[in-house]
Protein backbone atom coordinates (compact mmCIF):
# COMPACT_ATOMS: atom_id res chain seq x y z
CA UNK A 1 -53.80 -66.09 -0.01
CA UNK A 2 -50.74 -64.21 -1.84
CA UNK A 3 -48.24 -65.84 0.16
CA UNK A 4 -49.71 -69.47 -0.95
CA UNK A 5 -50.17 -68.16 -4.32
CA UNK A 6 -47.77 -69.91 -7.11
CA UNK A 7 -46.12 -68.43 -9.93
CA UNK A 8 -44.55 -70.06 -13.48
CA UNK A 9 -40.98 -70.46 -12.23
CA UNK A 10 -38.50 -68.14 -14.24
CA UNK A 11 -36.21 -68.96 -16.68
CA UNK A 12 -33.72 -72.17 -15.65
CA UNK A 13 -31.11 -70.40 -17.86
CA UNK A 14 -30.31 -66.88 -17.34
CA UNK A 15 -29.64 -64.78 -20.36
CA UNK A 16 -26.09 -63.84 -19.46
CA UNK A 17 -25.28 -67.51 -18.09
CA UNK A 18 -23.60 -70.62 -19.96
CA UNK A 19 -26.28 -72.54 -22.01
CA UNK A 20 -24.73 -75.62 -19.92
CA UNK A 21 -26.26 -74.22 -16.81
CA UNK A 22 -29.03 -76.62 -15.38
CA UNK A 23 -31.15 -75.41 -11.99
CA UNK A 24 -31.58 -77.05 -8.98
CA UNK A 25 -33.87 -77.55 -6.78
CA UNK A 26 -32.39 -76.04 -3.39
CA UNK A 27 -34.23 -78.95 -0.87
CA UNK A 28 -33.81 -81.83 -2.61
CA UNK A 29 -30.61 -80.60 -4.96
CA UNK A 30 -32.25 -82.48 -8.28
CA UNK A 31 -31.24 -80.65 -11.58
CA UNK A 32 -34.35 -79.74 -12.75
CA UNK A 33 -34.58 -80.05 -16.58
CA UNK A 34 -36.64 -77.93 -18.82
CA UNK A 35 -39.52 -80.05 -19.66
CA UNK A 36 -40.11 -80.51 -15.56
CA UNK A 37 -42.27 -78.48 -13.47
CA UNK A 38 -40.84 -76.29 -11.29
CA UNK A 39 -41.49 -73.16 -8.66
CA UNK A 40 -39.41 -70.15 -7.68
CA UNK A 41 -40.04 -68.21 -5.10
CA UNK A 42 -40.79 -64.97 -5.84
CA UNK A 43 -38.84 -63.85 -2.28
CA UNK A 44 -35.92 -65.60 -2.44
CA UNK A 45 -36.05 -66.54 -5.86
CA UNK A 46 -35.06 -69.80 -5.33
CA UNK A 47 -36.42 -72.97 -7.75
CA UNK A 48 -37.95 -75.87 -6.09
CA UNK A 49 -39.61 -79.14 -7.51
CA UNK A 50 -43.40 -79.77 -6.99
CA UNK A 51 -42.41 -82.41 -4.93
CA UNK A 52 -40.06 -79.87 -2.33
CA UNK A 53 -42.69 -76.72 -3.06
CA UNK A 54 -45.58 -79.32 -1.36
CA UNK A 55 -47.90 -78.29 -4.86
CA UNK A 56 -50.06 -80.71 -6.62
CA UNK A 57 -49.43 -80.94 -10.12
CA UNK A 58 -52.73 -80.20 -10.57
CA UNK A 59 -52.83 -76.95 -9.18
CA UNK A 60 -49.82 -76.12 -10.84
CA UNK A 61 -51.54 -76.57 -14.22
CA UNK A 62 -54.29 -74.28 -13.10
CA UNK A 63 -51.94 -71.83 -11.96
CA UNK A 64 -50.05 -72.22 -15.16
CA UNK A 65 -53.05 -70.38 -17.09
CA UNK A 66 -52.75 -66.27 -17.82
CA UNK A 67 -55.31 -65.76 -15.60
CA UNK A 68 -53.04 -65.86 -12.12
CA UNK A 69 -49.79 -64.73 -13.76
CA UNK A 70 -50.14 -61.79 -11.20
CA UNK A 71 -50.34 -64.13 -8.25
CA UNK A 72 -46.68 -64.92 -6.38
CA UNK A 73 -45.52 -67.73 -4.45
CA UNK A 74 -43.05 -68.10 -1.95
CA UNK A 75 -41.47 -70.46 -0.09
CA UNK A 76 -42.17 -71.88 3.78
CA UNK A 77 -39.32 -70.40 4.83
CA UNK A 78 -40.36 -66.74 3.03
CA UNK A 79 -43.46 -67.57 3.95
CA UNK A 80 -42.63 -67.63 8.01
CA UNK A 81 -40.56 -64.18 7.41
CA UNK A 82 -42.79 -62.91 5.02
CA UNK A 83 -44.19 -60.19 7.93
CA UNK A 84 -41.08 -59.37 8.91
CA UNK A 85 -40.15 -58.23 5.10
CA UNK A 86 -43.69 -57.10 4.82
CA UNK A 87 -42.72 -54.66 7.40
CA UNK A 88 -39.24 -53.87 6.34
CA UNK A 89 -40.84 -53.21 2.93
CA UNK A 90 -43.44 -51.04 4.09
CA UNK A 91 -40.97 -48.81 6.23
CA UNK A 92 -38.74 -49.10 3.22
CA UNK A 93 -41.65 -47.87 0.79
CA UNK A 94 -42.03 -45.01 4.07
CA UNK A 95 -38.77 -43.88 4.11
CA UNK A 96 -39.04 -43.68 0.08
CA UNK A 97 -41.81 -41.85 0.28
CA UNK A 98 -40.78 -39.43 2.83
CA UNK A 99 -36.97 -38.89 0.79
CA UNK A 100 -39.12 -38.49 -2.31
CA UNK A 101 -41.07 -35.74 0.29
CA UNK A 102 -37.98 -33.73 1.01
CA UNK A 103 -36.16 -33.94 -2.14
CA UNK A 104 -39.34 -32.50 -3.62
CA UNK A 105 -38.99 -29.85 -0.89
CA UNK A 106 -35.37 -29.53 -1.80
CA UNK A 107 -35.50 -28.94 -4.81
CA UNK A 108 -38.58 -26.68 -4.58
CA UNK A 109 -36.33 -24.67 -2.18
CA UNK A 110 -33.80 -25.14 -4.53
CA UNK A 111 -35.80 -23.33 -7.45
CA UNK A 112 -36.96 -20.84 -5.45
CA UNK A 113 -33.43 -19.99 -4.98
CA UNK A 114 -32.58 -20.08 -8.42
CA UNK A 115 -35.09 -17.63 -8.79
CA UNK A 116 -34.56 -15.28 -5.85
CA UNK A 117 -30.82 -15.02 -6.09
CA UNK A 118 -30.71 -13.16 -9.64
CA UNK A 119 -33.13 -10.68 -8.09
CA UNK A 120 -31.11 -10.66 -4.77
CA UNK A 121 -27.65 -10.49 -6.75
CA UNK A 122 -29.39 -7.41 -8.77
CA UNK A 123 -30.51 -5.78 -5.73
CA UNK A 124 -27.41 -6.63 -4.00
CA UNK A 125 -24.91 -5.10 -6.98
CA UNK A 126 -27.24 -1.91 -6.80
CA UNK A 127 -26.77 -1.22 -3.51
CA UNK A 128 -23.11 -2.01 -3.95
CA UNK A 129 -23.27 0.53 -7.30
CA UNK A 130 -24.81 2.97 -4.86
CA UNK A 131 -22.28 2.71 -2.01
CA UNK A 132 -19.09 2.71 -4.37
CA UNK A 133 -20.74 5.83 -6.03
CA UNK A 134 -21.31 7.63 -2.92
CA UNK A 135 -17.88 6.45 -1.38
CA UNK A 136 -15.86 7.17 -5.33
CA UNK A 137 -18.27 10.74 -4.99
CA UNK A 138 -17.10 11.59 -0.96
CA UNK A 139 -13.29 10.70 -2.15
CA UNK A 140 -13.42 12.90 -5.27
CA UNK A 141 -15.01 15.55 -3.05
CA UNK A 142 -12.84 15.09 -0.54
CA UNK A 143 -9.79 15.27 -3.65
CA UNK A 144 -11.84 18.35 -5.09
CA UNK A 145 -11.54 20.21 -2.24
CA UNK A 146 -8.19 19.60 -0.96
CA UNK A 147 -7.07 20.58 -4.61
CA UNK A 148 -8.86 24.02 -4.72
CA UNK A 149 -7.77 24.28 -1.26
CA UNK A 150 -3.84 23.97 -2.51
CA UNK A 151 -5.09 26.20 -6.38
CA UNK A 152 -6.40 28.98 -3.70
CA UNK A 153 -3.21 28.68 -1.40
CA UNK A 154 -0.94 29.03 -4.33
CA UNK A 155 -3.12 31.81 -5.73
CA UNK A 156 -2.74 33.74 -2.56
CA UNK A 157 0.65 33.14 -2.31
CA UNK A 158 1.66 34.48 -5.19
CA UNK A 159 -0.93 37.21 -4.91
CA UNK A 160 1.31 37.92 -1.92
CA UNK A 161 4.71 37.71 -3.76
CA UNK A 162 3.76 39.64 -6.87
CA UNK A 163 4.57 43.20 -5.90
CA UNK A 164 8.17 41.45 -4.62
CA UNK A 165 10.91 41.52 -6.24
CA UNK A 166 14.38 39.04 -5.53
CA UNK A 167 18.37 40.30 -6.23
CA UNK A 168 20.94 37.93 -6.32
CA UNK A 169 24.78 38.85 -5.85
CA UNK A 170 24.16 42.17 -4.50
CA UNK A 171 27.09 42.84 -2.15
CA UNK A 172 26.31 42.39 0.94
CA UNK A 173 26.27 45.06 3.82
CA UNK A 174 29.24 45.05 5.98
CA UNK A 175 27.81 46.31 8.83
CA UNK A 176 27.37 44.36 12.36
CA UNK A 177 24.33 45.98 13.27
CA UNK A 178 20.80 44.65 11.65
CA UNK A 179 19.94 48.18 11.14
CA UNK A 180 22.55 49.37 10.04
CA UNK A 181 22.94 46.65 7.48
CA UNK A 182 19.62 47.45 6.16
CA UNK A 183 19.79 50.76 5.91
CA UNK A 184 22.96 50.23 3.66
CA UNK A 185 21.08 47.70 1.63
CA UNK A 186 18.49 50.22 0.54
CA UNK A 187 21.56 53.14 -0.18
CA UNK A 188 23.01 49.55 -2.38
CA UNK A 189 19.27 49.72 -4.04
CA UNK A 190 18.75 53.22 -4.53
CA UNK A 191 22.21 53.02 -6.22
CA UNK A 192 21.41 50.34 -8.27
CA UNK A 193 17.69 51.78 -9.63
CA UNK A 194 19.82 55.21 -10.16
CA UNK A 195 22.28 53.22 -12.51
CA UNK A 196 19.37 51.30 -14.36
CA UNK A 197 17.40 54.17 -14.64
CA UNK A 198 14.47 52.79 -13.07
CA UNK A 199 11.46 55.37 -12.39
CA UNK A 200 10.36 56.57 -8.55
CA UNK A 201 9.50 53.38 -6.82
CA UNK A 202 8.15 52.54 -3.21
CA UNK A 203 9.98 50.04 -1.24
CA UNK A 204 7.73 48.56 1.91
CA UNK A 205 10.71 46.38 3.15
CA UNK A 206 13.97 44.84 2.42
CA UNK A 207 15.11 41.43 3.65
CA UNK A 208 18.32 38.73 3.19
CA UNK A 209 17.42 35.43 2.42
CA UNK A 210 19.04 33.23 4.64
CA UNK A 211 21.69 32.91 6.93
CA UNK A 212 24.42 35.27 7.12
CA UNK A 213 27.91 33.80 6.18
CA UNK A 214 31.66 34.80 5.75
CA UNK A 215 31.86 35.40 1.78
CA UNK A 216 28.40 34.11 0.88
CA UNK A 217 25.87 36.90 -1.24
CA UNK A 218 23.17 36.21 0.10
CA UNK A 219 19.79 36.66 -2.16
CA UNK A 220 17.59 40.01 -1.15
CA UNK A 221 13.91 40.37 -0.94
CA UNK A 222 12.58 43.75 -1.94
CA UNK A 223 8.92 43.86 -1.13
CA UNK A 224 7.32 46.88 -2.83
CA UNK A 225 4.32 48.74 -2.50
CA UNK A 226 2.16 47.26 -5.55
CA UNK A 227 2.87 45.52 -8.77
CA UNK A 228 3.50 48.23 -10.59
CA UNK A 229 6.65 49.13 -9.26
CA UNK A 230 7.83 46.04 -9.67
CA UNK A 231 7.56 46.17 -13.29
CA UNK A 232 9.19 49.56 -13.50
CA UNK A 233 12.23 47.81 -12.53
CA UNK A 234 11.97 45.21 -14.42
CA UNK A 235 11.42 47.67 -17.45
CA UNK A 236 14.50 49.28 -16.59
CA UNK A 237 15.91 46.07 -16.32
CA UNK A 238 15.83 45.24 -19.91
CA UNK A 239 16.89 48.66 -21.02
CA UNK A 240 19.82 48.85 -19.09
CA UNK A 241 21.02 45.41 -19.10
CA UNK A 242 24.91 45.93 -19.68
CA UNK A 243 24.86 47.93 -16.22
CA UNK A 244 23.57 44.88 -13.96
CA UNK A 245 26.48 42.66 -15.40
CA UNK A 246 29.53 45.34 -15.31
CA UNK A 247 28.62 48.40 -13.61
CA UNK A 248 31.70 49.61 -11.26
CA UNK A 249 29.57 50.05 -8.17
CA UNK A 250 28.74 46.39 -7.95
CA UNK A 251 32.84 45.33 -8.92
CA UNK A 252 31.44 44.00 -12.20
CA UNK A 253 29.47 41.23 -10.85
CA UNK A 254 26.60 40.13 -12.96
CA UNK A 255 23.45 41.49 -10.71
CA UNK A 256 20.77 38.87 -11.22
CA UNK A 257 16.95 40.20 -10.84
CA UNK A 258 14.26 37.67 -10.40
CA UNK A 259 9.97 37.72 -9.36
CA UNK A 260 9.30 36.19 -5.76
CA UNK A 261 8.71 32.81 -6.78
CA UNK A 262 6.46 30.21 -5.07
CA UNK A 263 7.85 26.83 -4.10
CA UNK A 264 5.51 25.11 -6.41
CA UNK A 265 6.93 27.88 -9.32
CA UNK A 266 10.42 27.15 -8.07
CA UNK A 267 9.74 23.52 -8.86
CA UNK A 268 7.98 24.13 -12.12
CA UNK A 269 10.60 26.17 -13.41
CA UNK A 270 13.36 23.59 -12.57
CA UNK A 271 12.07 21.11 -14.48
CA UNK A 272 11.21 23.63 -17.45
CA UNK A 273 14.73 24.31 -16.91
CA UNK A 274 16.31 20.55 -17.08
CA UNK A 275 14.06 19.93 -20.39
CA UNK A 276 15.68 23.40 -21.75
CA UNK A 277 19.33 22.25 -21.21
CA UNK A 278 18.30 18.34 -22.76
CA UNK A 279 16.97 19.89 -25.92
CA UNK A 280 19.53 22.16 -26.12
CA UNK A 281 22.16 19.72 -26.04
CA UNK A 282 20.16 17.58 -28.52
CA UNK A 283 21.05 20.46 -31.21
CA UNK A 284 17.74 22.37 -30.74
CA UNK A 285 17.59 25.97 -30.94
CA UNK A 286 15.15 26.74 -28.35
CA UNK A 287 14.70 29.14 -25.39
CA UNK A 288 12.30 29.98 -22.17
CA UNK A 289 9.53 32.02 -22.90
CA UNK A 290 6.55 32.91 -20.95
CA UNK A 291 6.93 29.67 -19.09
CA UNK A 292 7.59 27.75 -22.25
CA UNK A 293 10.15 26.64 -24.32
CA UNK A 294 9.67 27.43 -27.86
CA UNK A 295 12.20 28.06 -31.10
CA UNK A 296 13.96 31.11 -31.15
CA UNK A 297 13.63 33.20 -33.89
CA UNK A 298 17.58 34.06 -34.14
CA UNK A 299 21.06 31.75 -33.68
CA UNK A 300 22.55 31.38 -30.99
CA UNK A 301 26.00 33.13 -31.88
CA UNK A 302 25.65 36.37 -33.78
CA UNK A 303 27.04 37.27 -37.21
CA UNK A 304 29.52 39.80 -37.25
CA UNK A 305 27.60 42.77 -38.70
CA UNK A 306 25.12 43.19 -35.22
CA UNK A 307 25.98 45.79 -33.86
CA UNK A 308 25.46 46.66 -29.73
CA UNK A 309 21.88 48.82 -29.06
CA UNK A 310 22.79 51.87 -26.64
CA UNK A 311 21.67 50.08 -23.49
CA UNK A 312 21.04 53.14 -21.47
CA UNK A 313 19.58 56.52 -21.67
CA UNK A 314 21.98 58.41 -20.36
CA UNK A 315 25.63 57.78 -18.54
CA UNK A 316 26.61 56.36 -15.36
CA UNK A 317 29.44 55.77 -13.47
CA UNK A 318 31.16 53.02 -15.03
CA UNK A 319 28.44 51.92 -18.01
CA UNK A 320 29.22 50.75 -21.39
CA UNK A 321 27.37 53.07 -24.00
CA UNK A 322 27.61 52.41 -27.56
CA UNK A 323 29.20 54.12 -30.48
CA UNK A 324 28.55 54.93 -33.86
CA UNK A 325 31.26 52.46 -34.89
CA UNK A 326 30.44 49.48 -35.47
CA UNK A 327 31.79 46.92 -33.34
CA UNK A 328 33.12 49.32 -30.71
CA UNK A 329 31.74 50.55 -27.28
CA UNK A 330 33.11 53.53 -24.95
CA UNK A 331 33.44 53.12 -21.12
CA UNK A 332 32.24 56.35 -19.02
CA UNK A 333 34.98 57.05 -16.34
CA UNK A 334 33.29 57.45 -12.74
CA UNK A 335 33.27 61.13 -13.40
CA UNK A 336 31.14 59.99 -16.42
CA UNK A 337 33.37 62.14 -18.36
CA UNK A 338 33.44 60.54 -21.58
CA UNK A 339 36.99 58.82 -23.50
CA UNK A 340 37.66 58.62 -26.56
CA UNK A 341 36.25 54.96 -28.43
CA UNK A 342 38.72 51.95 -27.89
CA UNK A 343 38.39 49.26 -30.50
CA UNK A 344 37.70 45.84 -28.27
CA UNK A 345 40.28 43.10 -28.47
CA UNK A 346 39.32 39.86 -29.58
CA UNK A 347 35.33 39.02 -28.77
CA UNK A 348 35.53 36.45 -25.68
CA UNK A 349 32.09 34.04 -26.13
CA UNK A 350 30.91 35.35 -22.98
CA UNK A 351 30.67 38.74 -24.93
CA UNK A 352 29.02 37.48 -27.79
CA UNK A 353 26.42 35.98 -25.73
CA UNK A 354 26.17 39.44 -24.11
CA UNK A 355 25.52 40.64 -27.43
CA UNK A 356 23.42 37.95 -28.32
CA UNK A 357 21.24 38.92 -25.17
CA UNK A 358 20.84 42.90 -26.28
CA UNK A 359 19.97 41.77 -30.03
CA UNK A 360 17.02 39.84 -28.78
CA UNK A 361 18.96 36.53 -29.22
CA UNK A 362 18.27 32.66 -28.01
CA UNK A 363 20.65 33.40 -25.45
CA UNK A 364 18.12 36.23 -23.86
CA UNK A 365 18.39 34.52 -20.41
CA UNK A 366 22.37 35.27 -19.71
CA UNK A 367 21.23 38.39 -17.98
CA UNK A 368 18.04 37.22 -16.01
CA UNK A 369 16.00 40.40 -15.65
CA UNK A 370 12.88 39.00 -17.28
CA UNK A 371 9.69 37.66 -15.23
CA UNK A 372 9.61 34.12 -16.20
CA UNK A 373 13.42 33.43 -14.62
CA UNK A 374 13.63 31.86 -11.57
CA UNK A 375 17.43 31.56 -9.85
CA UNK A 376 16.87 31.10 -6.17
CA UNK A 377 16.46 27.31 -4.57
CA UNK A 378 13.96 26.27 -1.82
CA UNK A 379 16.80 26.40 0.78
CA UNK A 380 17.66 29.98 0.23
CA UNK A 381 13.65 30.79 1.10
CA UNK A 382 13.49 28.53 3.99
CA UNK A 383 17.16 30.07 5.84
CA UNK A 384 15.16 33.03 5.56
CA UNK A 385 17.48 35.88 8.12
């Protein structure tokens, strides 16, 4: 049988021992030399003697031929536990078997996953394309809209303002009674349109800005009838410009005359503003026009040889008109009767930048009577009276 079965015992002298290393025989303890026959289990893998192992030598020189090198022997103590290790080896071998089983499973699993999760991440990142488009597409729609919503606000609003026109530092009314107080607000208008000039207009109502207050001007709406009035008066405006800053009726106050302007214009126009005054006092010779700044065309102080346009088409009470001297201007009497031509005393700045203004000068916004001037705040519009 196998388990009776001899084998050539191994090498005495393992490769990796001292050459000085002899083998024993475990029953009997004899060092067994190399030139003596000797048995090792192939179990324990213990070395016996012939005499210990219980084998003829004999039948260890038959065994010793090629032909049985696959046989083993063990020894009687293997040999009693051999079906106990028999047993343990073939539920070993089993449980090999099986872990070879799943680990085969594993990593067939495992490939399958490397396979499926390229295609799952690819189906996964398009749906998650398609959802951040659709939710990036709601957002800009919902952005879209609320910005045309605001564009078509503004629009109307200043569809709304555009036949309105504002006055700043007209005197105020000094009448207690709301009615009364307008009505001398309009005879304060249709003074001031008789002094500029200004064609037959249609005024649809008048109304202060704000609250009403010991020695405060407050601003005054005019709301007209359509657009076109309003530029009449600004037309008028420009050709009659010395008589909003020094016309008798108004004590000489500079009469400032302004479009209706939107919150969000407000706002622009301040910060057009700021970025006017830092350029300016960088050196540069620029100016506001049409909502921009650009260069202007002349300096800022006049020479000495301009000489003042005739800033009105006929007299009023209290207008400058202009000579044919150079350098000199009459003043009407309230009877408009005229006097004879004064030569000025020395030019003040704020005169030359009067002058400045009527020769079409950098300065052109001293007398703010043009469209794209803005001189009211937020506050004044929201203490609306």
């Amino acid at each position: 049988m196998a388990s009776n079965a001899v084998s050539k015992p191994k090498k005495r002298i393992r490769p990796d021992s001292d050459s000085n290393e002899t083998i024993q025989c475990l029953i009997c303890e004899i060092n067994i030399k190399d030139t003596e026959a000797a048995l090792q289990c192939e179990m324990c893998e213990q070395c016996f003697c012939l005499s210990c192992s219980k084998m003829s030598k004999e039948t260890y020189e038959v065994l010793q031929n090629d032909n049985f090198e696959n046989l083993v022997w063990t020894c009687r103590v293997c040999k009693i536990n051999f079906p106990k290790f028999s047993k343990i080896s073939n539920s070993l071998k089993q449980i090999d078997n099986d872990n070879k089983a799943r680990l085969g499973l594993v990593e067939d699993k495992l490939q399958q996953f490397q396979n499926e999760i390229p295609i799952q991440i690819q189906a996964s990142a398009k749906e998650l394309k398609l959802e951040v488009k659709e939710d990036i597409t709601s957002e800009l729609k919902e952005d879209i809209t609320s910005l045309i919503q605001v564009q078509v606000k503004e629009y109307d609003e200043r569809k709304r303002r555009e036949s309105n026109i504002m006055i700043f530092n007209l005197p105020e009314p000094k009448a207690e009674n709301p009615d009364l107080r307008k009505t001398e607000d309009e005879d304060i208008l249709w003074n001031l349109f008789d002094a500029i000039d200004s064609p037959q207009v249609t005024m649809t109502n008048i109304i202060r800005i704000g609250t009403r207050q010991q020695g405060k001007t407050r601003p005054l709406k005019l709301i007209l009838c359509n657009a076109s009035d309003r530029r009449k008066i600004f037309d008028a405006c420009r050709l009659n410009r010395l008589v909003l800053s020094n016309h008798s009726i108004f004590n000489k106050v500079v009469i400032f005359i302004t479009r209706d302007y939107t919150p969000v214009q407000r706002e622009e126009n301040k910060i057009l503003r700021h970025e006017l005054k830092r350029r300016q006092d960088a050196g540069e010779n620029v100016k506001i026009r049409g909502n921009k700044i650009v260069t202007a065309n002349n300096p800022t102080i006049p020479t000495s040889s301009k000489v003042v346009p005739q800033p009105v088409r006929r007299t009023y009470p209290g207008a400058l008109s202009r000579t044919n001297i150079p350098g000199q201007i009459i003043i009407n009497s309230i009877t408009s009767t005229p006097k004879l031509a004064h030569s000025l005393p020395r030019t003040t700045d704020v005169d030359k930048r009067r002058i400045a203004y009527l020769n079409n000068d950098s300065l052109n916004d001293f007398l703010p009577t043009d469209e794209t001037t803005m001189a009211y705040t937020d506050a004044d519009v929201d203490n609306n009276a």
